[in-house]
PDB file of N, CA and C in Angstrom:
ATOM      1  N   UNK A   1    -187.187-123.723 -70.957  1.00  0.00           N
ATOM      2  CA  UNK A   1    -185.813-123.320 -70.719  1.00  0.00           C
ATOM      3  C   UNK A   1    -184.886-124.519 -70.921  1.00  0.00           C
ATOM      4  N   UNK A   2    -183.527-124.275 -71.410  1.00  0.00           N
ATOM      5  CA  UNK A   2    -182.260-125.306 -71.723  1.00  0.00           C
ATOM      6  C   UNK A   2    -182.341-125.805 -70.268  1.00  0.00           C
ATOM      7  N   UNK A   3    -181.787-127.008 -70.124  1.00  0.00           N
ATOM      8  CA  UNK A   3    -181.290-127.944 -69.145  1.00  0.00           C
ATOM      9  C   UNK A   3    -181.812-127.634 -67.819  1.00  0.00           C
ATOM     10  N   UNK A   4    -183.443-127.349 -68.001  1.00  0.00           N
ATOM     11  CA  UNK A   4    -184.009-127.387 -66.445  1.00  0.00           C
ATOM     12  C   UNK A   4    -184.593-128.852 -65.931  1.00  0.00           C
ATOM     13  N   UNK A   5    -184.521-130.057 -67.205  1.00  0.00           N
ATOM     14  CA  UNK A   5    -184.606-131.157 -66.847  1.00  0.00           C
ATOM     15  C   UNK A   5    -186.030-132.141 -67.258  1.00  0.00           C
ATOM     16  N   UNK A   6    -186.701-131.248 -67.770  1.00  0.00           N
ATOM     17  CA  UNK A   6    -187.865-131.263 -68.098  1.00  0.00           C
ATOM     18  C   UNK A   6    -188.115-132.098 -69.177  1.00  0.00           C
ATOM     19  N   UNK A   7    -186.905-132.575 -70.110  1.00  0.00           N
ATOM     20  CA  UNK A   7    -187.263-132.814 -71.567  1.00  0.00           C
ATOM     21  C   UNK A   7    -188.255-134.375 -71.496  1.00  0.00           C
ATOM     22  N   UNK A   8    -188.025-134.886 -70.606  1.00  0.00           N
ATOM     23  CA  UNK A   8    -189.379-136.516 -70.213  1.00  0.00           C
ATOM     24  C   UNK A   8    -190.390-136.146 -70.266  1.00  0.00           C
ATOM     25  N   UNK A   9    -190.822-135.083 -69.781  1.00  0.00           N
ATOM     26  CA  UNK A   9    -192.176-134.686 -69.379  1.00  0.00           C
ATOM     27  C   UNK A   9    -192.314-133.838 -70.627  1.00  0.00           C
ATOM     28  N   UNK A  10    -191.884-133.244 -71.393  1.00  0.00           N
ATOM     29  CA  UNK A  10    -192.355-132.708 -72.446  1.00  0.00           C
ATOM     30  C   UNK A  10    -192.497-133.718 -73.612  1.00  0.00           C
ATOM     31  N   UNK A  11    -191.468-134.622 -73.554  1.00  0.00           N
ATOM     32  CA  UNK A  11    -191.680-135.650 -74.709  1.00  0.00           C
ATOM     33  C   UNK A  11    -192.930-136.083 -74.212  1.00  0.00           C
ATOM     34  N   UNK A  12    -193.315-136.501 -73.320  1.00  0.00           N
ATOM     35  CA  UNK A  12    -194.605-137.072 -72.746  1.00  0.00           C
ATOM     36  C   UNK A  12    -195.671-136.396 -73.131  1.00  0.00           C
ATOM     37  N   UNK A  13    -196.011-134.805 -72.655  1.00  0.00           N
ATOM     38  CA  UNK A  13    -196.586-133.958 -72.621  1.00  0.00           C
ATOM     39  C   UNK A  13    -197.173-133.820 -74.593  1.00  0.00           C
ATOM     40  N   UNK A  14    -196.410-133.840 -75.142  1.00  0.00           N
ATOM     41  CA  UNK A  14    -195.701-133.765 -76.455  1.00  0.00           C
ATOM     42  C   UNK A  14    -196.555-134.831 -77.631  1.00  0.00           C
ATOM     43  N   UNK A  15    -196.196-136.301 -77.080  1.00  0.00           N
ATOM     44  CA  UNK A  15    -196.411-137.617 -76.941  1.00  0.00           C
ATOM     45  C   UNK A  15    -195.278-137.993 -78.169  1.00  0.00           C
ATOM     46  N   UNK A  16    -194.062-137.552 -77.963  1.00  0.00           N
ATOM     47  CA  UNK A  16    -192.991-138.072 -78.692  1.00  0.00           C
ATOM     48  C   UNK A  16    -192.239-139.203 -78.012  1.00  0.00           C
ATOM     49  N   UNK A  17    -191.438-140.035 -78.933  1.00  0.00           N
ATOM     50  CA  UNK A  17    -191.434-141.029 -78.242  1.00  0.00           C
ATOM     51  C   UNK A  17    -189.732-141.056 -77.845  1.00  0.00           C
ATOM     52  N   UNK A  18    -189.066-140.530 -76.532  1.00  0.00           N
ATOM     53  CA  UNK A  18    -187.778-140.605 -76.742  1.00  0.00           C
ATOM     54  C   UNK A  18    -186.649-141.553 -77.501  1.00  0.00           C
ATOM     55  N   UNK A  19    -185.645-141.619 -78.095  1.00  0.00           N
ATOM     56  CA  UNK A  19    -184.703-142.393 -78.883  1.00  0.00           C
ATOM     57  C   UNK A  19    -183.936-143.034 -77.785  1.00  0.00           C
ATOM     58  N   UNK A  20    -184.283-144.615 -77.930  1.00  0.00           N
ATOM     59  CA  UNK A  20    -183.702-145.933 -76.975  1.00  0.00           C
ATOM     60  C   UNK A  20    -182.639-146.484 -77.644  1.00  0.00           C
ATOM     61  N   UNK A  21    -182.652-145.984 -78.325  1.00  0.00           N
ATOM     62  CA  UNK A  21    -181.121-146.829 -79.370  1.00  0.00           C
ATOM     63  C   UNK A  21    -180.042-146.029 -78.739  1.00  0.00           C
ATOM     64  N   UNK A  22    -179.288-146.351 -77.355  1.00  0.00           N
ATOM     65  CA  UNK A  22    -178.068-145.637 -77.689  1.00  0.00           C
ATOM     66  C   UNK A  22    -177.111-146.511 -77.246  1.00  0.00           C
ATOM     67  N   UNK A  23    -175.468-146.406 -77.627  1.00  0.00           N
ATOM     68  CA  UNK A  23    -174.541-146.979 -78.173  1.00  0.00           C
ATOM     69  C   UNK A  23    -174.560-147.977 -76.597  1.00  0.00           C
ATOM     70  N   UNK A  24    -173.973-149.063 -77.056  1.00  0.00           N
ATOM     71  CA  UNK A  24    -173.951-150.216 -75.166  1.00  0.00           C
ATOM     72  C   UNK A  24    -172.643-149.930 -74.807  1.00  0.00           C
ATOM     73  N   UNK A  25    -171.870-148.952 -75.160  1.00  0.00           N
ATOM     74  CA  UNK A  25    -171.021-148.241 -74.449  1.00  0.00           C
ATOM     75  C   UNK A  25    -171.376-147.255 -73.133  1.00  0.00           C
ATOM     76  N   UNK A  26    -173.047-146.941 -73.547  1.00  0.00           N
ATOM     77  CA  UNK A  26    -172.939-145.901 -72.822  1.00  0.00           C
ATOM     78  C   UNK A  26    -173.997-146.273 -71.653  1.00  0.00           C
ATOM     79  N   UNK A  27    -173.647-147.775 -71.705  1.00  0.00           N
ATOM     80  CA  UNK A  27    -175.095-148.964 -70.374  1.00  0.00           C
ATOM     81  C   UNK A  27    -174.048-149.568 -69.714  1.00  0.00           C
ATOM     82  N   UNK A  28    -172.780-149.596 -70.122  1.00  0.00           N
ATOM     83  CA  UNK A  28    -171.721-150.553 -69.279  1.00  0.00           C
ATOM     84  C   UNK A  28    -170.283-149.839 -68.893  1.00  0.00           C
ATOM     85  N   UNK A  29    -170.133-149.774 -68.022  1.00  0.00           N
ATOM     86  CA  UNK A  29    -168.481-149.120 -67.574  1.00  0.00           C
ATOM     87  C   UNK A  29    -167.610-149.958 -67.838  1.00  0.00           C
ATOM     88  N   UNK A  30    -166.294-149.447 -68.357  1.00  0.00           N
ATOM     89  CA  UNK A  30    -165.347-150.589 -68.222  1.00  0.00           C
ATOM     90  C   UNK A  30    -164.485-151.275 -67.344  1.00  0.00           C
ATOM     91  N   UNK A  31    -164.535-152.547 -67.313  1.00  0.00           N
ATOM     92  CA  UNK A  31    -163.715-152.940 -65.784  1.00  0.00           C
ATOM     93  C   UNK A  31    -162.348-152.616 -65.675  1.00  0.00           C
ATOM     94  N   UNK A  32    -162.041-152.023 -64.486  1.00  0.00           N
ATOM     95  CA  UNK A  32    -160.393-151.875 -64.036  1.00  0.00           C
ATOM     96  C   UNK A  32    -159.633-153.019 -64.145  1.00  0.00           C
ATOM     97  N   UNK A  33    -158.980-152.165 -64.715  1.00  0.00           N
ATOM     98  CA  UNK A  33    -157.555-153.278 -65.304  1.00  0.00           C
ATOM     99  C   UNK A  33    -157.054-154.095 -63.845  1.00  0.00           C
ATOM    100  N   UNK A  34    -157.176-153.300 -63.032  1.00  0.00           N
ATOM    101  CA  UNK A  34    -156.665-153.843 -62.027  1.00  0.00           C
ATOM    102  C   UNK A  34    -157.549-155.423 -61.752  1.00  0.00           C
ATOM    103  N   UNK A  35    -158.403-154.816 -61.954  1.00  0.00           N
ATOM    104  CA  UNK A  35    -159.770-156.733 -61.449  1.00  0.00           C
ATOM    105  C   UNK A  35    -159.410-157.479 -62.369  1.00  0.00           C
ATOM    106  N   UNK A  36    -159.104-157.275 -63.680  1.00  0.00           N
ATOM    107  CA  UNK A  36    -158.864-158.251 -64.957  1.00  0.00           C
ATOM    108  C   UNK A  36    -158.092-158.842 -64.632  1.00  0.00           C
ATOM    109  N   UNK A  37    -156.168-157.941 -63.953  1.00  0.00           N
ATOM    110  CA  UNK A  37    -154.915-158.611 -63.544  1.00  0.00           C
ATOM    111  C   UNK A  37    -155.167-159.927 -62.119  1.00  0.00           C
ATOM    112  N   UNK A  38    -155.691-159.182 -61.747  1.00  0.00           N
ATOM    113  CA  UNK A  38    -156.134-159.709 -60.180  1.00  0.00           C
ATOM    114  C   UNK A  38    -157.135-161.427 -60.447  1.00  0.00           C
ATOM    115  N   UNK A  39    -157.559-161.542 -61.028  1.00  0.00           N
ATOM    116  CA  UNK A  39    -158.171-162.910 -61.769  1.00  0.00           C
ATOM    117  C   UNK A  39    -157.991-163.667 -62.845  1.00  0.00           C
ATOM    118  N   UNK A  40    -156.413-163.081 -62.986  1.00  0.00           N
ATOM    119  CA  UNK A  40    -155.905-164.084 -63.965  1.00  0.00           C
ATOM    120  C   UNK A  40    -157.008-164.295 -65.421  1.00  0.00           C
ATOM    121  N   UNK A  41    -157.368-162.801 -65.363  1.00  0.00           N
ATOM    122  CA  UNK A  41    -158.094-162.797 -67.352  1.00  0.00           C
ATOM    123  C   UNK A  41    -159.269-163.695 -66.941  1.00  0.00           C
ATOM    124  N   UNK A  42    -159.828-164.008 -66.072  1.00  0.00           N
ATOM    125  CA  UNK A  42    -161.177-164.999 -66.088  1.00  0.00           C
ATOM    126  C   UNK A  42    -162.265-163.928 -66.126  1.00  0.00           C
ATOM    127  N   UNK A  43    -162.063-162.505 -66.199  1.00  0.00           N
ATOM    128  CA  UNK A  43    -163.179-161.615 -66.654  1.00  0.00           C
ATOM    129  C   UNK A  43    -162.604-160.616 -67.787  1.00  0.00           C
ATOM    130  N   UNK A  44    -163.660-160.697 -68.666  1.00  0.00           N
ATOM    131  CA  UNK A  44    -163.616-160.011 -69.909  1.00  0.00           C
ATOM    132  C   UNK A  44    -163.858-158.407 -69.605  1.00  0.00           C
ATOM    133  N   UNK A  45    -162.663-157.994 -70.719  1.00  0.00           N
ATOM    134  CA  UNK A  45    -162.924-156.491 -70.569  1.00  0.00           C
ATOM    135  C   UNK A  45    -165.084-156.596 -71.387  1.00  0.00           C
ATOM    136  N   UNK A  46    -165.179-155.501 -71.036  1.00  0.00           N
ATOM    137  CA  UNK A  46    -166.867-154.910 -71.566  1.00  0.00           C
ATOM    138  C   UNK A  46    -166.654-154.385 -73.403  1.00  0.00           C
ATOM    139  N   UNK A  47    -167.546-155.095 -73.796  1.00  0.00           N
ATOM    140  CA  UNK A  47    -167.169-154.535 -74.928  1.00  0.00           C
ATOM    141  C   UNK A  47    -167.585-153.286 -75.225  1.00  0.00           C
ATOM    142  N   UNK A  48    -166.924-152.412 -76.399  1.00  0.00           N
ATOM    143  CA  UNK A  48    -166.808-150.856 -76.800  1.00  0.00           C
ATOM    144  C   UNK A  48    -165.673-150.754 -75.664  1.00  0.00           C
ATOM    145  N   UNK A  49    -164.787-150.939 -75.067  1.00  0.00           N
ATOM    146  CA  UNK A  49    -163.836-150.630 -74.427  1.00  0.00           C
ATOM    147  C   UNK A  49    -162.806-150.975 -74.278  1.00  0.00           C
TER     148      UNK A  49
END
């Protein structure tokens, strides 16, 4: 069945190997503007953002 959560255990089950390549946008949040203002730019926005 769609989105019962299962798809690990079937790739497993399966022995496919899930796809690890995904964008480092989607491993890092971007920091609030507010913390950037607040430290005088001594922290970098995250890149992809």
């Amino acid at each position: 069945m769609a989105f019962e959560g299962f798809t690990r255990y079937d790739a497993i089950g399966n022995n496919i190997a899930p796809n690890p390549q995904l964008p480092a946008a989607r491993f890092a949040m971007p920091i609030p503007q507010h913390e950037i203002d607040i430290t005088k730019k001594l922290i970098k926005q995250n890149p992809d953002y």
